[in-house]
Protein backbone atom coordinates (compact mmCIF):
# COMPACT_ATOMS: atom_id res chain seq x y z
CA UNK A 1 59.78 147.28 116.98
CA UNK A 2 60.54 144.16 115.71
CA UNK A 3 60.55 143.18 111.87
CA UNK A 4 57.68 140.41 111.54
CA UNK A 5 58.04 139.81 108.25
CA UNK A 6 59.09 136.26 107.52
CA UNK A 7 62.06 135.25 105.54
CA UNK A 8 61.42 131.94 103.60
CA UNK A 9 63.14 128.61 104.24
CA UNK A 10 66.17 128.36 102.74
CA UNK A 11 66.50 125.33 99.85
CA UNK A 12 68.99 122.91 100.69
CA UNK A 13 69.44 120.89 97.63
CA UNK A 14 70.23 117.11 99.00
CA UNK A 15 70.03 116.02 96.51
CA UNK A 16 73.39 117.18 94.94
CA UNK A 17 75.19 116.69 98.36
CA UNK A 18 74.48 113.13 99.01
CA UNK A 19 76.23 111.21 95.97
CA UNK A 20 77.76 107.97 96.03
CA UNK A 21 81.29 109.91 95.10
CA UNK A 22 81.02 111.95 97.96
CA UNK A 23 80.46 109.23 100.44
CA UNK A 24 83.10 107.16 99.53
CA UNK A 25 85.53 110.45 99.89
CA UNK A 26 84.13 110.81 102.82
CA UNK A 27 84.57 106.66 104.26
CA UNK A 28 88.23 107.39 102.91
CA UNK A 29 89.00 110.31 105.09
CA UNK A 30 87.52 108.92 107.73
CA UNK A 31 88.91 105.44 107.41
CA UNK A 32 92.46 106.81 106.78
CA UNK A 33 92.42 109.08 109.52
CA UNK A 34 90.80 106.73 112.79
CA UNK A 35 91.72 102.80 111.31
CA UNK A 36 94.78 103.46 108.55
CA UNK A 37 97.47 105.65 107.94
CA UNK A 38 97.92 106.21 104.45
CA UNK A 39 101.17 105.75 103.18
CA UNK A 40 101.31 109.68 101.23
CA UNK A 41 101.15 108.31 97.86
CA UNK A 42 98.64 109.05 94.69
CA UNK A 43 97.12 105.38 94.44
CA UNK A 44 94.46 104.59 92.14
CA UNK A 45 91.15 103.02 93.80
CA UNK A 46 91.99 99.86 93.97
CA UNK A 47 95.58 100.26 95.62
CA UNK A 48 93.97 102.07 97.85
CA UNK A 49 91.34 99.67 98.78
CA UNK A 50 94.12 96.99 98.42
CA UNK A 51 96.56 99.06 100.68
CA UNK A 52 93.24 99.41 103.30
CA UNK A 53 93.08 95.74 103.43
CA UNK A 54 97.06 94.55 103.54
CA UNK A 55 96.97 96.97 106.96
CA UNK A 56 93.68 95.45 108.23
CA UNK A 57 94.45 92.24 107.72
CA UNK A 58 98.34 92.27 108.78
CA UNK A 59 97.87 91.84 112.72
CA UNK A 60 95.24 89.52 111.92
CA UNK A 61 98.09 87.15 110.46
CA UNK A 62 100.87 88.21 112.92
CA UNK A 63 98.89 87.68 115.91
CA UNK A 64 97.70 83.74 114.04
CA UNK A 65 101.55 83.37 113.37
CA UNK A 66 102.40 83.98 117.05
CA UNK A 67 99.81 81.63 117.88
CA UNK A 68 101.15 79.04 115.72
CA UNK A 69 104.68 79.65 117.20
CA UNK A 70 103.47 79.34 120.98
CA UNK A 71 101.59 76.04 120.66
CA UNK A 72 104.62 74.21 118.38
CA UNK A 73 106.41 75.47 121.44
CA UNK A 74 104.80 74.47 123.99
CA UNK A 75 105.08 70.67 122.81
C-alpha cells in the first residue's frame, strides 16, 4: 500500500528571489545575448548601459546617413 500521509507545501520564499538586482542581471543577460554582443570587458553600469545604446542606436544613424546620401544623389 500506498503512503497517504501528506508532505507539506514546500515554502518558496519570493520574496528574496524577485529583487530589483536580480532583474536587471537578468535584462543584461538576456539583452546581451538576443539584441547585443558585449564587447568581453569589465564595464561599470553605466558603460554598459552606454555601450547598449552606441550598438542600438548605430544602424539607426547608418541607415539615416545612407538615406541622406541617396536623395543628395538622386538630384
Amino acid at each position: 500500500m500506498e503512503d497517504c500521509r501528506r508532505q507539506p507545501d514546500p515554502k518558496n520564499p519570493t520574496g528574496d528571489r524577485f529583487t530589483s538586482k536580480r532583474a536587471e542581471k537578468a535584462l543584461n543577460v538576456m539583452l546581451n545575448s538576443v539584441v547585443f554582443r558585449s564587447s568581453g570587458q569589465d564595464l561599470t553600469t553605466w558603460g554598459t548601459y552606454t555601450e547598449m545604446a552606441s550598438r542600438f542606436t548605430e544602424p539607426i544613424l547608418l541607415a539615416l546617413a545612407a538615406l541622406a546620401i541617396r536623395s543628395r544623389i538622386k538630384r
